[in-house]
Protein backbone atom coordinates (compact mmCIF):
# COMPACT_ATOMS: atom_id res chain seq x y z
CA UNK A 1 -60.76 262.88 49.31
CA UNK A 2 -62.14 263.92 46.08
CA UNK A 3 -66.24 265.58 46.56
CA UNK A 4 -69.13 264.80 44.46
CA UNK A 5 -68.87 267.20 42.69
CA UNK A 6 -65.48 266.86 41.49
CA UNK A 7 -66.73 263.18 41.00
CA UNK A 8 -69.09 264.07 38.49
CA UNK A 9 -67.82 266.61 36.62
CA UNK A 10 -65.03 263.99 36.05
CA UNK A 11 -67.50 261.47 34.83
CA UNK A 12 -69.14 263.91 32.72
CA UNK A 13 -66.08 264.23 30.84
CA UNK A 14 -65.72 260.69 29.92
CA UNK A 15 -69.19 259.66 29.24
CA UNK A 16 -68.87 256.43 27.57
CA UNK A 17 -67.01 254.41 30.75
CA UNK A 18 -70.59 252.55 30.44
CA UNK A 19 -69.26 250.53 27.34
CA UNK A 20 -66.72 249.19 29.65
CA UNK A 21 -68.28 245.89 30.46
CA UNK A 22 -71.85 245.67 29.34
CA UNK A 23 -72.54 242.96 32.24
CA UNK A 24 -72.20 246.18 35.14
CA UNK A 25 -74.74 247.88 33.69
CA UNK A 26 -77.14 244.92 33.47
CA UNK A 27 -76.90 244.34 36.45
CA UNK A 28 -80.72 244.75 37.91
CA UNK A 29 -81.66 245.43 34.75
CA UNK A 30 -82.57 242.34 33.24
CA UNK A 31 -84.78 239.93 34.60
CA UNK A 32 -83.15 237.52 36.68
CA UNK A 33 -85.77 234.89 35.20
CA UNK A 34 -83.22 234.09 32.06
CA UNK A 35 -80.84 232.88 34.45
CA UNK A 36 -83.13 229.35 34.90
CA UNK A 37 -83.70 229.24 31.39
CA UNK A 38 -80.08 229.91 29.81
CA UNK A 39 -79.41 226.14 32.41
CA UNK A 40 -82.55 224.68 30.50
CA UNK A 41 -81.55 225.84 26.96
CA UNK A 42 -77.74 224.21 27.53
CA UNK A 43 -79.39 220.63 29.18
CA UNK A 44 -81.47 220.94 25.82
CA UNK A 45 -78.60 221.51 23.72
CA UNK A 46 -76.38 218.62 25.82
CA UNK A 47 -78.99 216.12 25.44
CA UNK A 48 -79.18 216.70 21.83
CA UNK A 49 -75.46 216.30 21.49
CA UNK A 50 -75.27 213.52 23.24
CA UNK A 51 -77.56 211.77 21.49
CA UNK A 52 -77.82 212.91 18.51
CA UNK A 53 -74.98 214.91 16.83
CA UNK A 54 -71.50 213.10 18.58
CA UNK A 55 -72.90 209.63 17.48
CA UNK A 56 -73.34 210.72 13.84
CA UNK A 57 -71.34 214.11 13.16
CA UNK A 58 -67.64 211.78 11.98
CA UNK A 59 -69.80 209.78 9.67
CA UNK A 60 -71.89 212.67 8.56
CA UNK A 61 -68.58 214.41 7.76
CA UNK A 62 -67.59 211.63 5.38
CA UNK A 63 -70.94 211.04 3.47
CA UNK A 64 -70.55 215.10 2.75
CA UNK A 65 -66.97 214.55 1.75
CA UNK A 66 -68.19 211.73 -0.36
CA UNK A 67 -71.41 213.09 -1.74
CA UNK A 68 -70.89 216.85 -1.30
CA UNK A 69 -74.58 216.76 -2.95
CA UNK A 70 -76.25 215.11 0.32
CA UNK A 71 -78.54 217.03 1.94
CA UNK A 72 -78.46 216.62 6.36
CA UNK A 73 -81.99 216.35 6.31
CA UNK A 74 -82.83 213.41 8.60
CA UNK A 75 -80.46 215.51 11.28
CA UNK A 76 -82.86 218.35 10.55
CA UNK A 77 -85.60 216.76 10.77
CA UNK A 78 -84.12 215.33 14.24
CA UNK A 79 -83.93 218.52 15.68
CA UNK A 80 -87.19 219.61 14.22
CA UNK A 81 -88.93 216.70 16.52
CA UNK A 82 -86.94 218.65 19.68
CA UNK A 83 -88.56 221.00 19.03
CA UNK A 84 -85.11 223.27 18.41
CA UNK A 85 -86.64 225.36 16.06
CA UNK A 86 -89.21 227.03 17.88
CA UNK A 87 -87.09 226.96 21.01
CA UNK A 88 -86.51 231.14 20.63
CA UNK A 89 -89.70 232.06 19.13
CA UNK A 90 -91.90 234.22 21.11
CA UNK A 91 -94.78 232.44 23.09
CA UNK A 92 -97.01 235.38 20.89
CA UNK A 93 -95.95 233.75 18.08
CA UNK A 94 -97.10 230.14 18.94
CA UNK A 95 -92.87 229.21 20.51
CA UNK A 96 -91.14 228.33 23.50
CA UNK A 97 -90.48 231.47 24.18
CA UNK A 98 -86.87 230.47 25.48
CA UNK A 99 -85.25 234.31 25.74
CA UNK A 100 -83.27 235.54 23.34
CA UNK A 101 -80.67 236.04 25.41
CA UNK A 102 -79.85 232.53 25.36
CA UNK A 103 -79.24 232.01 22.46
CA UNK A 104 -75.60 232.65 22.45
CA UNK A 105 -74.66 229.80 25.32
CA UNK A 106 -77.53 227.49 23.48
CA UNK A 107 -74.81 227.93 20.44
CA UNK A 108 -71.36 227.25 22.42
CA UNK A 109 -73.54 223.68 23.54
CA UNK A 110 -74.25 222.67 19.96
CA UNK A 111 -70.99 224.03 18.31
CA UNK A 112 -68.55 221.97 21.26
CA UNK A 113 -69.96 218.69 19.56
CA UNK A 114 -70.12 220.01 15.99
CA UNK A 115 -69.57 223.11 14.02
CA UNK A 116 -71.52 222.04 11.09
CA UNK A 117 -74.69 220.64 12.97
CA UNK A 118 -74.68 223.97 15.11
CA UNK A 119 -75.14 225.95 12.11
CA UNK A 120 -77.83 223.43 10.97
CA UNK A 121 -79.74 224.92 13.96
CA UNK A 122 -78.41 228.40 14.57
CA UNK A 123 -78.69 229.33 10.86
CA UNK A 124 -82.64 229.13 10.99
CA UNK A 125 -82.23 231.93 14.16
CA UNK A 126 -79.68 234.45 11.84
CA UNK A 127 -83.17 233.95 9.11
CA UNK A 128 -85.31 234.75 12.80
CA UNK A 129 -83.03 237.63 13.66
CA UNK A 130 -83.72 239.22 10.09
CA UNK A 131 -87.21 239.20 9.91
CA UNK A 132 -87.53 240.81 13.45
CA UNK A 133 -85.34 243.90 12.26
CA UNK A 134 -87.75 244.66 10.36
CA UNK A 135 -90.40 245.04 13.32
CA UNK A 136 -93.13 244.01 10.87
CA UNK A 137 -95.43 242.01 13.05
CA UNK A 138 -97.77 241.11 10.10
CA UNK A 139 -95.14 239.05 8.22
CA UNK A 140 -93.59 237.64 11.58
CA UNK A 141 -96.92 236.21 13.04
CA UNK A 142 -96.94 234.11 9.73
CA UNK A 143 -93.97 232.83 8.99
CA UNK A 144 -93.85 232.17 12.54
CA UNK A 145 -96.99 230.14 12.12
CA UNK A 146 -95.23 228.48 9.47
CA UNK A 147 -92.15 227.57 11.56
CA UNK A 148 -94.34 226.20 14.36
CA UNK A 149 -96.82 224.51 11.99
CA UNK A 150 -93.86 222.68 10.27
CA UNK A 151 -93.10 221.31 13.75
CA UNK A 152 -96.43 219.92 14.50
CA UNK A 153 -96.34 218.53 11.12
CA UNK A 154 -92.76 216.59 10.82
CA UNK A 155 -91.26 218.65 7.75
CA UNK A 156 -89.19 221.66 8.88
CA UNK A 157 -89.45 225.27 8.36
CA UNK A 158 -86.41 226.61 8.15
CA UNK A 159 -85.09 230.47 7.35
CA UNK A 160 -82.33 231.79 5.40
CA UNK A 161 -80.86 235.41 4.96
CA UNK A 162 -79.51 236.28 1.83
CA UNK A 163 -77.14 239.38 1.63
CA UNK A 164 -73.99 238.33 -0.03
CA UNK A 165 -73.69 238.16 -4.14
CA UNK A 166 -71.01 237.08 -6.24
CA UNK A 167 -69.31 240.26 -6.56
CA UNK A 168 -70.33 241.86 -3.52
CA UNK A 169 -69.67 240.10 0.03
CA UNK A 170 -68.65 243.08 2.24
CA UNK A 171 -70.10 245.47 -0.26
CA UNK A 172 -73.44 244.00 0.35
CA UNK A 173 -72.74 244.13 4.42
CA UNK A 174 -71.83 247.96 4.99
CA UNK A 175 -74.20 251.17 3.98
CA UNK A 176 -70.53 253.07 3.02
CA UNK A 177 -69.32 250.29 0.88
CA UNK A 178 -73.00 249.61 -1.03
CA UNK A 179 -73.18 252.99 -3.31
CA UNK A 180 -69.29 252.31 -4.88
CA UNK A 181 -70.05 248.16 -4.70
CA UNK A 182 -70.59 245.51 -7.40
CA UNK A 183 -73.98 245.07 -6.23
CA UNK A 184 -76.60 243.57 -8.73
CA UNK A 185 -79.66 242.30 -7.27
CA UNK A 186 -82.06 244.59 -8.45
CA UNK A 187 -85.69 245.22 -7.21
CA UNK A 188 -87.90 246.78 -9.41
CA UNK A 189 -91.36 248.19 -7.74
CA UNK A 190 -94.33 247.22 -9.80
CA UNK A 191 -98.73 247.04 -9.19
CA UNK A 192 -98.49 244.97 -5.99
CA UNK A 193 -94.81 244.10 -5.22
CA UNK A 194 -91.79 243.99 -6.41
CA UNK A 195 -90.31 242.00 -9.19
CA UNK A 196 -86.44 240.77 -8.45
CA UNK A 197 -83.47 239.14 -10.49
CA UNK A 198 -79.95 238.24 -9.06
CA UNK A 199 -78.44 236.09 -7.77
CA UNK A 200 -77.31 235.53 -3.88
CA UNK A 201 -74.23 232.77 -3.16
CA UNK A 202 -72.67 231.21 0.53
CA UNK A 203 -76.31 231.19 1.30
CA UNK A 204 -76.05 228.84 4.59
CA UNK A 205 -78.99 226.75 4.49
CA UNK A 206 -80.69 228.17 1.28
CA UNK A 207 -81.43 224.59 -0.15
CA UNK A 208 -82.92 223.62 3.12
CA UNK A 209 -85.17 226.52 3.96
CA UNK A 210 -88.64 227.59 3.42
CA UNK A 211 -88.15 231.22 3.15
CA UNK A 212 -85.54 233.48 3.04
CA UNK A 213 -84.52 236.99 3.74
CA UNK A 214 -83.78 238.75 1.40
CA UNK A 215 -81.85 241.58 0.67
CA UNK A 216 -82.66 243.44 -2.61
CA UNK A 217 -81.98 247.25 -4.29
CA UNK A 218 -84.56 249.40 -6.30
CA UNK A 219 -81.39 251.42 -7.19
CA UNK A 220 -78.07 249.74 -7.59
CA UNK A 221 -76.20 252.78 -7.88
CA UNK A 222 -77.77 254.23 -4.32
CA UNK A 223 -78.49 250.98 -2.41
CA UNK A 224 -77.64 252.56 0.28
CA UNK A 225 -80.92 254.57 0.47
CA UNK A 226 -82.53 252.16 -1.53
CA UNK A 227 -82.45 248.45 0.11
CA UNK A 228 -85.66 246.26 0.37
CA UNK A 229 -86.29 243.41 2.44
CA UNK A 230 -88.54 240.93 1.37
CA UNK A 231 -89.29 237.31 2.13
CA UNK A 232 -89.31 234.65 -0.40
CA UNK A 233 -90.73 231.26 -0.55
CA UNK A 234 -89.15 228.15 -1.63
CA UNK A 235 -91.17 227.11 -4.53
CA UNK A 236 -92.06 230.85 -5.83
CA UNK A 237 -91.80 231.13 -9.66
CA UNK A 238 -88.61 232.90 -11.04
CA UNK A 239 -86.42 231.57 -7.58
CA UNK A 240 -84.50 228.70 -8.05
CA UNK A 241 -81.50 227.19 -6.38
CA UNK A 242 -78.56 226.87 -8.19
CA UNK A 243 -75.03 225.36 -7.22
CA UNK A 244 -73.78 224.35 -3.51
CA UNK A 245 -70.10 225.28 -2.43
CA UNK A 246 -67.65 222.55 -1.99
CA UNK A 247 -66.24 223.16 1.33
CA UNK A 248 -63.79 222.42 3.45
CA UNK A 249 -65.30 222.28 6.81
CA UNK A 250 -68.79 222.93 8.31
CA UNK A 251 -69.91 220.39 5.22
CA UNK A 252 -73.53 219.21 6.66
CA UNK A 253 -74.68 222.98 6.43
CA UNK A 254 -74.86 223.57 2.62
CA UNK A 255 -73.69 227.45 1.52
CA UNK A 256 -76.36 227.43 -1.20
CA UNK A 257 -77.31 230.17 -4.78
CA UNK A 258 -79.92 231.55 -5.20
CA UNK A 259 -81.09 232.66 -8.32
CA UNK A 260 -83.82 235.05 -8.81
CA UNK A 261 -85.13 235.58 -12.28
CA UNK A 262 -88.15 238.02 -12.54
CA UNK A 263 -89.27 236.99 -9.67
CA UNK A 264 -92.29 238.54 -8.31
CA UNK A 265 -93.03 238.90 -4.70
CA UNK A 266 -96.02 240.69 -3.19
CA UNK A 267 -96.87 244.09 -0.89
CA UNK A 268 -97.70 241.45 2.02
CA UNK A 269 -93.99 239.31 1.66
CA UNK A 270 -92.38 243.22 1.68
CA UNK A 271 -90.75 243.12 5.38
CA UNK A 272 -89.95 246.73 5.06
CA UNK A 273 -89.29 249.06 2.24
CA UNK A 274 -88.68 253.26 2.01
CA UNK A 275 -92.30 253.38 1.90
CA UNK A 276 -91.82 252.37 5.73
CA UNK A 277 -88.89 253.81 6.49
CA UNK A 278 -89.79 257.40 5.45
CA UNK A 279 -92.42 257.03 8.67
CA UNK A 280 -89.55 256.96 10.90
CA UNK A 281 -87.22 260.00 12.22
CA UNK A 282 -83.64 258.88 10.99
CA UNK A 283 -83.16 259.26 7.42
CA UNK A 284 -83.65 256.06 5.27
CA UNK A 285 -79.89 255.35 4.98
CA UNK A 286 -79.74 255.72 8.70
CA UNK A 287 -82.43 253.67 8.72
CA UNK A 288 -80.86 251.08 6.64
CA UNK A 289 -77.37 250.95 8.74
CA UNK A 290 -79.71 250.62 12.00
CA UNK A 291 -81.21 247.64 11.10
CA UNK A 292 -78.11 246.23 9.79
CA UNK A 293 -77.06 246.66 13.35
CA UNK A 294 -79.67 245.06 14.70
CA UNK A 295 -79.07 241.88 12.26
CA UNK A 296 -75.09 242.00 13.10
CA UNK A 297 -75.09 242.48 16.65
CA UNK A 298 -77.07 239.49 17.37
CA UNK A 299 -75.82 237.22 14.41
CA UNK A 300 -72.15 237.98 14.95
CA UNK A 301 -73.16 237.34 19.07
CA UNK A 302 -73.73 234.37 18.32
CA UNK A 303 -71.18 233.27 15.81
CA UNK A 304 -68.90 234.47 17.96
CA UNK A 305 -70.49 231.69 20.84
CA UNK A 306 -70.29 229.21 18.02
CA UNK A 307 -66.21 230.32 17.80
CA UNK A 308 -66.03 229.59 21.61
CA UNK A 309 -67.82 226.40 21.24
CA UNK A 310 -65.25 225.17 18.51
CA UNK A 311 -62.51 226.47 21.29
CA UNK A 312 -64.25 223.86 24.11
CA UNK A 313 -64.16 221.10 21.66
CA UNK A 314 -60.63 221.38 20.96
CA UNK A 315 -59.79 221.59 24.37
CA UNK A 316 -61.78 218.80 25.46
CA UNK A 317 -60.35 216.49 23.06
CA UNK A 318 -56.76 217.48 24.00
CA UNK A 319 -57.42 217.41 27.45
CA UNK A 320 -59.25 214.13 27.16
CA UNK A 321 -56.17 212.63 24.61
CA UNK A 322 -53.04 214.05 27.29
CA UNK A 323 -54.90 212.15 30.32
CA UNK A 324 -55.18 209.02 28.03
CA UNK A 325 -51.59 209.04 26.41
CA UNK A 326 -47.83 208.97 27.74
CA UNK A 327 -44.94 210.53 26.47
CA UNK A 328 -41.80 209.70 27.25
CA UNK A 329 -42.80 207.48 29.96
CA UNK A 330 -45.00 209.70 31.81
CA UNK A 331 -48.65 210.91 31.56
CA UNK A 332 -48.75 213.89 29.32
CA UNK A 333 -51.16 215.29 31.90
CA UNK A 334 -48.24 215.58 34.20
CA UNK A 335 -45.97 217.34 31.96
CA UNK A 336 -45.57 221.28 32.37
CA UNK A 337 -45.38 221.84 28.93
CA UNK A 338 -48.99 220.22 28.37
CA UNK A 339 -50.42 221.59 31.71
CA UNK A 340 -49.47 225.09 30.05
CA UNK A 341 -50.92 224.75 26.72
CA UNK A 342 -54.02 223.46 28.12
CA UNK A 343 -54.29 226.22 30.40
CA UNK A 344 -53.68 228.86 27.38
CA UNK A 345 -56.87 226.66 25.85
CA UNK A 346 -59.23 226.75 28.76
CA UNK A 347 -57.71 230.54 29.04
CA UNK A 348 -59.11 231.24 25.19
CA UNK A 349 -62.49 229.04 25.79
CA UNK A 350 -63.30 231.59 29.06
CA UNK A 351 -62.23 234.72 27.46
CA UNK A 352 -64.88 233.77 24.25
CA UNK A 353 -67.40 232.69 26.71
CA UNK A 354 -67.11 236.05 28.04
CA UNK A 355 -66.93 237.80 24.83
CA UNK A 356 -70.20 236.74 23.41
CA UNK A 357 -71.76 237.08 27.10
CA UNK A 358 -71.15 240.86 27.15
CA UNK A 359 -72.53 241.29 23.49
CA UNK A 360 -75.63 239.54 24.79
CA UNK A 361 -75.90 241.73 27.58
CA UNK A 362 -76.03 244.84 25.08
CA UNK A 363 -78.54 243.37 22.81
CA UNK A 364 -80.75 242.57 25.76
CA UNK A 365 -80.69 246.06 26.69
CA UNK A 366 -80.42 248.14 24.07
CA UNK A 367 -80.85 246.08 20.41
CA UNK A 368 -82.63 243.28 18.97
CA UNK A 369 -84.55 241.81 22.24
CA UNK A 370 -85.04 244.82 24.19
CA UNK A 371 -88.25 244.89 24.07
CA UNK A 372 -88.57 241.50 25.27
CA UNK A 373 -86.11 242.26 28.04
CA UNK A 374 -88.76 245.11 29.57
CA UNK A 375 -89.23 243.49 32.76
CA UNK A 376 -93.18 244.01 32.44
CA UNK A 377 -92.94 242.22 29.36
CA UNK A 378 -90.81 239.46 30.26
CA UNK A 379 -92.95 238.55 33.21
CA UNK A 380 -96.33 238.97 31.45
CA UNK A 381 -95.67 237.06 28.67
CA UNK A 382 -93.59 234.46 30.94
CA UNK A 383 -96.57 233.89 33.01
CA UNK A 384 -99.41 233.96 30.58
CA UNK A 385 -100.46 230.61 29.44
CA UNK A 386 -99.52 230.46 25.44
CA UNK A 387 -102.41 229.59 24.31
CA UNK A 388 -103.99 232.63 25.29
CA UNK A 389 -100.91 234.88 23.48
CA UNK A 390 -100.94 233.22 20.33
CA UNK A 391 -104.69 233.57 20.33
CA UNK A 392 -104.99 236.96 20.97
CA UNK A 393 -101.58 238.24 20.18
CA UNK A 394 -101.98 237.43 15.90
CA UNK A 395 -105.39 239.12 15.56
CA UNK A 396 -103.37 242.05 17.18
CA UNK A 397 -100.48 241.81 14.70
CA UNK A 398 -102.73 242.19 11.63
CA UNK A 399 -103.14 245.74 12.67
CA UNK A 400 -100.88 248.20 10.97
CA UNK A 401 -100.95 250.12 14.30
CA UNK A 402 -98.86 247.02 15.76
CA UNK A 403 -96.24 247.41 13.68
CA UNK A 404 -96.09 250.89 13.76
CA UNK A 405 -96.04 251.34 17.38
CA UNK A 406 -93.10 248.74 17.53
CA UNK A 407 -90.79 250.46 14.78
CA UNK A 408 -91.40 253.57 16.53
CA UNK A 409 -89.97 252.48 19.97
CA UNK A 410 -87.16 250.11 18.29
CA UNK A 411 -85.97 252.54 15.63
CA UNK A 412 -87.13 256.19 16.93
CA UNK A 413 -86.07 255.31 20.22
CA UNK A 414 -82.86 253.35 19.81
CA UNK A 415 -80.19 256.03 20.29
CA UNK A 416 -77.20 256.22 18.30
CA UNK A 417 -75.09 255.23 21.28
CA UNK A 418 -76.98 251.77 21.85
CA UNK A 419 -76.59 251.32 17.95
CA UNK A 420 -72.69 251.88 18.37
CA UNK A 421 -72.68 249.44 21.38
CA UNK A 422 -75.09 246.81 20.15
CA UNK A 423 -73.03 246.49 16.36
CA UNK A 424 -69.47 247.20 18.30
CA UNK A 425 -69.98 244.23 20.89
CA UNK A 426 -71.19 242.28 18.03
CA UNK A 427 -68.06 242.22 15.92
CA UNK A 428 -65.92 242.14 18.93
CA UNK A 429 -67.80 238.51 20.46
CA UNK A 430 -67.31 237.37 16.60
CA UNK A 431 -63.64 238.39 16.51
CA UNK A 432 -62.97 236.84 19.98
CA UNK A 433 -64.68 234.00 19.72
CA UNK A 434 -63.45 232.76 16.11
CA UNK A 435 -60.04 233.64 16.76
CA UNK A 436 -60.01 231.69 19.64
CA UNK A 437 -61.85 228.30 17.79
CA UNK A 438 -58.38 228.41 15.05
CA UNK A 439 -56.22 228.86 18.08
CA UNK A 440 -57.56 226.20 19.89
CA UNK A 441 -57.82 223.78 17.02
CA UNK A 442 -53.72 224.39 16.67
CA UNK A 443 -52.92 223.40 19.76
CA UNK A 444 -55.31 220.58 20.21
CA UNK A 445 -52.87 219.14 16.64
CA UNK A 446 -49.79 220.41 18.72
CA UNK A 447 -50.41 218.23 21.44
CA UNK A 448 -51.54 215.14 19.48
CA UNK A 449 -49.08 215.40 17.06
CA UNK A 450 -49.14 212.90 14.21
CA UNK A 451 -52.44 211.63 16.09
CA UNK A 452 -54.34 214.59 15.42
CA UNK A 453 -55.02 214.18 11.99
CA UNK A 454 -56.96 211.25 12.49
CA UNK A 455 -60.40 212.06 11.96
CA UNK A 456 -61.76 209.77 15.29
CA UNK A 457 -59.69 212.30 17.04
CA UNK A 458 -61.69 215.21 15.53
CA UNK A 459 -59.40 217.74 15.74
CA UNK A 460 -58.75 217.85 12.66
CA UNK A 461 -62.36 217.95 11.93
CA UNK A 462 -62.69 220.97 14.26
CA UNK A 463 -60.05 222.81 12.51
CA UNK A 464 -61.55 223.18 9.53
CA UNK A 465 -64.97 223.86 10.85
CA UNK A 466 -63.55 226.23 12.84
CA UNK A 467 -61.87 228.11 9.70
CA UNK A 468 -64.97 229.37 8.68
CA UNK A 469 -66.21 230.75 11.76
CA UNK A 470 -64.14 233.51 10.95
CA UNK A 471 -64.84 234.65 7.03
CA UNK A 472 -68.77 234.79 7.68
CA UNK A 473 -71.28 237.04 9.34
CA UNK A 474 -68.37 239.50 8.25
CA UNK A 475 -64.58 238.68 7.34
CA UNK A 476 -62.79 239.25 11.40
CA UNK A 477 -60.57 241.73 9.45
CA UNK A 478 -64.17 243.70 8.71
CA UNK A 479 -64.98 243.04 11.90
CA UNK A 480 -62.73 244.83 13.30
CA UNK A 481 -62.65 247.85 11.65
CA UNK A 482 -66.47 247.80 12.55
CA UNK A 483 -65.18 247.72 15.89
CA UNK A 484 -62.98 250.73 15.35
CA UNK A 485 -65.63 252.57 13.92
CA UNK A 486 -68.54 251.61 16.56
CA UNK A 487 -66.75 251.84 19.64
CA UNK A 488 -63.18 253.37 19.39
CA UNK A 489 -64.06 256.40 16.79
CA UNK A 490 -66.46 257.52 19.00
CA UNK A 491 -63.64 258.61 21.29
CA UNK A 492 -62.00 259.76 18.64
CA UNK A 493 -64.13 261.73 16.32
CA UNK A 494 -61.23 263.46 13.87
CA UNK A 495 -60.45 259.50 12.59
CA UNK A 496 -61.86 258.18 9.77
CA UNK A 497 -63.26 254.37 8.69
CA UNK A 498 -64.32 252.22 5.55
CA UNK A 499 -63.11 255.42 3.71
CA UNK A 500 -62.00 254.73 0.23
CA UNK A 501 -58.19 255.69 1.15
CA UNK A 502 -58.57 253.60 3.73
CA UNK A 503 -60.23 250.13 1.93
């Protein structure tokens, strides 16, 4: 029988068993509260679905074929009413205050009726999951009062991040591609704020949005250590919209331009600059590839639930068409070579599910909701009436101290570990997940057959909406060398990744 402390100096040894499965180690860890609210966040989602998006998405999907022009925005403005998006905004910030950790089964819902109409909806959360990287409490308590206003109101408030430019989509992604990139959206620093020009493209849900996110570089040849965030307003002189991408799938959510030229932006639309990230410990290109992770391990989370959604919808349909239809004289349901197919289906849809649970499980403990996640802090601001948080809770974000207080203990304290497992789990839920959407969709048309390409049988329909899934947030082939990089190189420290001999 091997002693403790044989045990333990064993475990010492191998010290990151703990990335294993991200679900044992939150176990006790997060509050069990989330549990009733990820079953109310999927019977919101259903209801939606079921009366909303599956009586409209087929017919939606041929006005954009028709018109590829058409904007969605009475289905926007549907899910506006719901109340959808302010569903994960904090109760301090005037929400639902739904958890974060939701989100990522609130996605699979949506996606299993439509691709497209789940990104009309989860896009506005990728804008969300931007502008809380940036821990600037100031600029979140307002356009968080925007987003909530615009609900009261009827006329949406949506968000947008904008990374990717014409001749720069990964470049624009990854702190060791940016310096050696095509990058060209320049920021220049000027008597209160910053003047821009650029341009930004596959912008999901620029045209519809209020603001957007925006990525910008005081110096293009050392973005890297040079990146601004900023947030820009629909309507701002020198931003305009330019062209919308004809598509194949995923048409209702427009992948919009934007064109910035000399535009100016204030200090107070700054999210964070290297004026604030000099106040932190890491260095400001550290600082920079941190709060990518934070955007990508949440974003690509839930992409990769959107990927598992697509993988449910195919499988429902096919299960649904083999009970309906015979071949050769028999119920396809009863035929082995159906029965196994399906099963390799349902075997991909449980496998995402999983996936983009365990990257949830390492964002609620160590990336973008963590703090939220602090048991204390769930349970106080779970139990405190919201009108008495988003009274008190805005005066308190005015101060600078806020903010400073919260970048301290989400940068300063977020060890390089967590950062590895938060971004890791990220692209490996987006990989999964997406993969397993295509897959799906494939066999759903290899059951159906000649039936499958009918669009009342949506299959094809959630083929190509599932074909994107995997080329944003990331290409999967990115993806998974940012898996090599996050969680295998760290057991292997002589390798090497996104090095020019290897790119």
């Amino acid at each position: 029988m091997i002693t403790r402390s044989e045990l333990n100096r064993v475990m010492e040894k191998e010290p990151k068993f703990d990335d294993i499965m991200l679900s044992l180690r939150a176990t006790g860890k997060q509050p069990k509260g989330i549990i009733g609210e990820v079953r109310e966040v999927i019977a919101v989602a259903r209801q939606f679905n079921e009366e909303v998006v599956r009586p409209s998405t087929l017919k939606l999907d041929r006005i954009m074929h028709e018109d590829p022009d058409h904007l969605a925005w009475d289905l926007a403005k549907k899910a506006n009413d719901r109340g959808l998006y302010t569903l994960f905004l904090p109760k301090i910030f005037g929400g639902k205050g739904y958890n974060l950790s939701c989100v990522g089964y609130f996605c699979e819902e949506l996606a299993s009726a439509c691709g497209a109409v789940a990104n009309i909806v989860g896009v506005h959360y990728l804008g969300v999951t931007m502008l809380f990287s940036s821990w600037n409490l100031k600029i979140i308590s307002g356009i968080c009062k925007d987003i909530v206003d615009g609900e009261k109101n009827g006329e949406p408030c949506l968000l947008s991040l904008a990374m990717t430019e014409p001749n720069a989509g990964t470049d624009s992604q990854n702190v060791e591609f940016m310096d050696t990139g095509t990058l060209a959206c320049h920021a220049h620093k000027t008597v209160g704020g910053y003047r821009i020009s650029g341009t930004k493209i596959f912008i999901s849900m620029g045209h519809m949005s209020t603001w957007h996110l925006v990525h910008v570089y005081t110096d293009l040849k050392r973005a890297s250590e040079n990146t601004v965030m900023l947030a820009v307003k629909t309507g701002t002189q020198g931003f305009s919209f330019g062209k919308k991408e004809k598509k194949m799938g995923q048409k209702a959510c427009p992948a919009s331009e934007l064109i910035f030229n000399d535009c100016f932006v204030p200090d107070d639309q700054v999210c964070i600059d290297n004026r604030d990230a000099s106040k932190l410990r890491r260095s400001i290109k550290e600082t920079n590839e941190q709060i990518f992770a934070y955007i990508w391990g949440a974003s690509r989370m839930g992409v990769g639930a959107f990927g598992a959604g697509t993988a449910r919808a195919a499988f429902e349909e096919a299960l649904k068409f083999a009970k309906e239809n015979e071949l050769d004289g028999s119920a396809m349901i009863n035929q082995e070579w159906c029965q196994s197919l399906l099963a390799e289906m349902y075997k991909n849809v449980l496998v995402a599910r999983i996936a983009y649970a365990e990257a949830t499980y390492a964002n609620g403990m160590h990336g973008l909701w963590r703090v939220i996640n602090f048991k204390p802090m769930y349970y106080f601001v779970k139990h405190t009436p919201r009108a008495v948080l988003s009274f008190i809770f805005p005066k308190l974000s005015q101060l600078g101290l806020m903010t400073t207080l919260f970048r301290k203990i989400c940068f300063d304290y977020q060890s390089k570990d967590e950062m590895d497992r938060v971004d890791g789990w990220g692209s490996f839920a987006k990989v999964v997940g997406t993969d397993a959407g295509i897959a799906n969709a494939r066999l759903a048309l290899e059951i159906m057959g000649h039936a499958g390409v009918r669009q009342d049988h949506r299959a094809e329909k959630i083929l190509r909406d599932s074909k994107l899934f995997q080329i944003y947030e990331g290409t999967n082939q990115i993806n998974r060398l940012n898996l090599f990089k996050r969680l295998i190189m760290r057991q292997t420290p002589q390798a090497s990744v996104f090095s020019p001999v290897n790119v």
